[in-house]
Protein backbone atom coordinates (compact mmCIF):
# COMPACT_ATOMS: atom_id res chain seq x y z
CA UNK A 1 17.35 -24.35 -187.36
CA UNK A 2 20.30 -24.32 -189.76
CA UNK A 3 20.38 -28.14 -189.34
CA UNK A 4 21.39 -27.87 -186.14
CA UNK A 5 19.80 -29.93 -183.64
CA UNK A 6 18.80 -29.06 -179.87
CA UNK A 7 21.52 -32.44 -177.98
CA UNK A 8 18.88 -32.22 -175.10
CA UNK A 9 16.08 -33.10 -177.08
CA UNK A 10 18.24 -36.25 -178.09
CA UNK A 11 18.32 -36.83 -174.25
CA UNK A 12 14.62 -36.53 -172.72
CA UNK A 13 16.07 -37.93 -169.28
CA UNK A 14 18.13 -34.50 -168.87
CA UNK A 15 15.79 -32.11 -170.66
CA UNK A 16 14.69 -29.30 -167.75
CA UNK A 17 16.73 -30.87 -165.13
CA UNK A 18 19.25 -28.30 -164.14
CA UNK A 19 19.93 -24.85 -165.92
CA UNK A 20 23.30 -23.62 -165.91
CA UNK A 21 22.41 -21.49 -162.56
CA UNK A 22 21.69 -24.78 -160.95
CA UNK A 23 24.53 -27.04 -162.45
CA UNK A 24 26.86 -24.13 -161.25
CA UNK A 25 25.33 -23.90 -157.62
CA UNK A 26 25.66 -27.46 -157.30
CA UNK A 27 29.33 -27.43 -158.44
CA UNK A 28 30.11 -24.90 -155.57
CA UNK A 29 28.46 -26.81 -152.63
CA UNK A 30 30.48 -30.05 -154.22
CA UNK A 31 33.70 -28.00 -153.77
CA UNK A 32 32.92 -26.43 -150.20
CA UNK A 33 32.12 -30.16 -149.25
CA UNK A 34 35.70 -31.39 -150.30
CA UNK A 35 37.57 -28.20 -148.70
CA UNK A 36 35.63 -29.14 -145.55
CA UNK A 37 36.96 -32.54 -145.88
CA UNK A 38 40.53 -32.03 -146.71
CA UNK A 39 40.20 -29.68 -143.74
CA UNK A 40 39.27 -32.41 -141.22
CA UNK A 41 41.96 -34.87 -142.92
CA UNK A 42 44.46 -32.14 -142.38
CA UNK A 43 43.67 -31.38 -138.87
CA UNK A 44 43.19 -35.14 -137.94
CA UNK A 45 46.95 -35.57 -139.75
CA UNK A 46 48.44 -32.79 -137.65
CA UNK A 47 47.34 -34.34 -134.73
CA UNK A 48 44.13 -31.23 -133.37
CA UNK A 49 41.13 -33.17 -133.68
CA UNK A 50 42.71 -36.43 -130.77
CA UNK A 51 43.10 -37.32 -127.42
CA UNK A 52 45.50 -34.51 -125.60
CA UNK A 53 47.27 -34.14 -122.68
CA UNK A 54 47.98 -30.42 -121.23
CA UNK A 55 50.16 -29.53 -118.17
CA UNK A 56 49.18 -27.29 -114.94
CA UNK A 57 51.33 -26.00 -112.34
CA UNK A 58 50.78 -24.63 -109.07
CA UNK A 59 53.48 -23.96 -105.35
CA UNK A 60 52.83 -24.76 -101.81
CA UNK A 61 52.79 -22.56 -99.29
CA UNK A 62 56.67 -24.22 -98.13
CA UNK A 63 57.85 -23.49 -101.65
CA UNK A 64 57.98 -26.95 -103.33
CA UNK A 65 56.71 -26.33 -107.09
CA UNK A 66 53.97 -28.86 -108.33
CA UNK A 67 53.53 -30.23 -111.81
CA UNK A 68 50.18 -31.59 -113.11
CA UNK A 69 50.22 -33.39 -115.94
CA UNK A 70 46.38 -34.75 -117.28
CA UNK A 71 44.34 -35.83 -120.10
CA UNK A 72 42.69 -32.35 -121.78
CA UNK A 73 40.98 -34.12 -123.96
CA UNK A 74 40.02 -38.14 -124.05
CA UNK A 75 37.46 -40.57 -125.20
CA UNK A 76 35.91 -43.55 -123.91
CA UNK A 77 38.49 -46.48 -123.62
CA UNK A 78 41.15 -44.29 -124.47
CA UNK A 79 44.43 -44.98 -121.85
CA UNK A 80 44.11 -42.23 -119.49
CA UNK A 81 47.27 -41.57 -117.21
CA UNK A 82 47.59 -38.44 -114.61
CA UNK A 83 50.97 -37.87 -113.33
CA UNK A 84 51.51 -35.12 -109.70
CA UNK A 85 54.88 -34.05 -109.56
CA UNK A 86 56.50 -32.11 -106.87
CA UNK A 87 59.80 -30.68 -106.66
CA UNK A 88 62.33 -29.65 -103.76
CA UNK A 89 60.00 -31.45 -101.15
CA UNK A 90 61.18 -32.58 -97.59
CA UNK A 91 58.92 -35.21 -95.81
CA UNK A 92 55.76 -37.65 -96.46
CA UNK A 93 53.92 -35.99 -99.44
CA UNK A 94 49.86 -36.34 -99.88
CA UNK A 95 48.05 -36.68 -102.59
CA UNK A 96 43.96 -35.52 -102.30
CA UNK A 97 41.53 -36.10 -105.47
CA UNK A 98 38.29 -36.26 -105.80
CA UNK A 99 36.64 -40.08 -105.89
CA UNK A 100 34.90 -39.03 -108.89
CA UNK A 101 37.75 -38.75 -110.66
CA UNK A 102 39.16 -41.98 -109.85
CA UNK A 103 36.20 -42.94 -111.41
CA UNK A 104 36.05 -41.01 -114.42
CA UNK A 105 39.59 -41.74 -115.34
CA UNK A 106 39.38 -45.26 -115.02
CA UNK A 107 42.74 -45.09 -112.87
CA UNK A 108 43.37 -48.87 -112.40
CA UNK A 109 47.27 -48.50 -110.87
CA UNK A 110 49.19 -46.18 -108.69
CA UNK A 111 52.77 -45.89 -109.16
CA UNK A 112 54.53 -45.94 -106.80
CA UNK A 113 52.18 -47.54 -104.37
CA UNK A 114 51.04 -45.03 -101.30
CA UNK A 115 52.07 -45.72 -97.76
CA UNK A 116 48.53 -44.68 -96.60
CA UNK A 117 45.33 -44.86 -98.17
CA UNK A 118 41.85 -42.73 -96.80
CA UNK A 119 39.09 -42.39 -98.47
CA UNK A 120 35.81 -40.49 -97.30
CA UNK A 121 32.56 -39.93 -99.66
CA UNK A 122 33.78 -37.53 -102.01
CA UNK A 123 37.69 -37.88 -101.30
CA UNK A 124 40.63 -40.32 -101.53
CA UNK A 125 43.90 -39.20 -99.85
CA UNK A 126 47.45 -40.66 -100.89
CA UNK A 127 49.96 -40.39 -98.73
CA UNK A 128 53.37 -41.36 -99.75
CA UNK A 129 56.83 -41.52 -98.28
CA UNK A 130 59.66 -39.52 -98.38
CA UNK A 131 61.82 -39.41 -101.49
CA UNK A 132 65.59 -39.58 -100.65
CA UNK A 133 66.19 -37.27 -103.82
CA UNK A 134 63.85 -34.54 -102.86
CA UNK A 135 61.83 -34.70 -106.15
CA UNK A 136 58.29 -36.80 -105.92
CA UNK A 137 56.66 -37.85 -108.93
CA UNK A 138 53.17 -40.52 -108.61
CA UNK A 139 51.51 -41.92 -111.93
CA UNK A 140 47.94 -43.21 -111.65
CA UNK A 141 47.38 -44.55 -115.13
CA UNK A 142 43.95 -46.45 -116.21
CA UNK A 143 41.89 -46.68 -119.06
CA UNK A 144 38.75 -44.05 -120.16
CA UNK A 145 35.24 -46.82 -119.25
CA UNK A 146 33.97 -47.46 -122.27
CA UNK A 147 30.44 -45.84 -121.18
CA UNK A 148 31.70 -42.65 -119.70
CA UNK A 149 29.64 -39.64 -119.77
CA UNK A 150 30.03 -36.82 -122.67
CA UNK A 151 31.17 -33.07 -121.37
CA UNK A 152 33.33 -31.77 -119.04
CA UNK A 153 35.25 -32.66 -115.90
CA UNK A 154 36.18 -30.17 -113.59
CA UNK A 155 38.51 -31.57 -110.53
CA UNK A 156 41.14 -30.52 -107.91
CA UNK A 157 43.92 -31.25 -107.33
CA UNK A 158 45.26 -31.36 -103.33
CA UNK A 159 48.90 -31.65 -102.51
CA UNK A 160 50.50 -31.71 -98.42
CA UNK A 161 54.09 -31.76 -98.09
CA UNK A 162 55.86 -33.17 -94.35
CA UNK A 163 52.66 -33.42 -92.80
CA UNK A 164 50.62 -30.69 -93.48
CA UNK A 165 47.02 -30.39 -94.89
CA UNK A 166 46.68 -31.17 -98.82
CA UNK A 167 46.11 -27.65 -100.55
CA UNK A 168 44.72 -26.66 -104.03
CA UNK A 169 47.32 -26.62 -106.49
CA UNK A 170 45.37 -26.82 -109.73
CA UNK A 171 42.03 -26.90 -110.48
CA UNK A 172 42.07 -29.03 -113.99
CA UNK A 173 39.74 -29.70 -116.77
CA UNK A 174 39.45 -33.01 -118.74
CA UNK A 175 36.73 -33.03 -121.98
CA UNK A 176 34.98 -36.41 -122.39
CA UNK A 177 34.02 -36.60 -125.93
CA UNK A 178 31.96 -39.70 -127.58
């Protein structure tokens, strides 16, 4: 050869490792891995890939409006908080959930504190008093247990106005994830 020398044959550690095919192959997967990662950095930045909370509404059959406000999506010993508000209500309002949910969300405090408290085996029942204003607004807050279960959580929420038997107002979702 013209005096030209072959620079793998100088190298026997790289001779026959990867062809150009290969080196080229591996270059692409390198590159798809980093766009994958910026991706996740990105979304984790904008805030997407975290605990969420989302909103439901629902009315009673008297008219007052009812605002749900719960985590969408959590993790274990993440602060969980679940706040029922109703609007343009006259009388005692109660509050039904399910005691699994209690449970699930951790709730450690009830704000303001109930009047009443009933519980059966599925069921605990809040009843509070009358708000002078006309506008009701209760905040159980807790934190996620640190061994809660993975998945989904599908719960009810019940709410009576003055007396009357707690109807569905929403029907919520909160996503456990490890």
């Amino acid at each position: 050869m013209d005096g030209v020398s072959d620079p793998l044959k100088d190298v026997p550690a790289l001779a026959g490792v990867a062809g150009p095919e290969q080196t080229r192959r591996a270059r692409n997967w390198r590159r798809v891995g980093m766009a994958g990662l910026v991706a996740v950095v990105v979304l984790a930045c904008l805030g997407w890939l975290g605990p969420r909370e989302a909103t439901a509404s629902g009315e009673l059959e008297d008219g007052a409006s009812v605002e749900v406000t719960y985590p969408q999506i959590t993790r274990p010993g993440a602060a969980s908080a679940l706040t029922v508000s109703v609007e343009d209500v006259s009388g005692p309002v109660t509050i039904e959930l399910p005691a699994l949910v209690l449970e699930t969300l951790g709730v450690e405090t009830i704000s303001p504190a109930p009047a009443t408290e009933t519980a059966t085996a599925t069921s605990v029942r809040l009843t509070f008093d009358a708000s002078p204003t006309g506008d009701f607004s209760v905040g159980l807050a807790g934190r996620m247990p640190t061994r809660s279960s993975v998945g989904a959580v599908t719960y009810p929420i019940r709410v009576g106005v003055a007396g009357a038997a707690p109807e569905e107002v929403a029907s919520v979702k909160t996503w456990v994830l490890p």
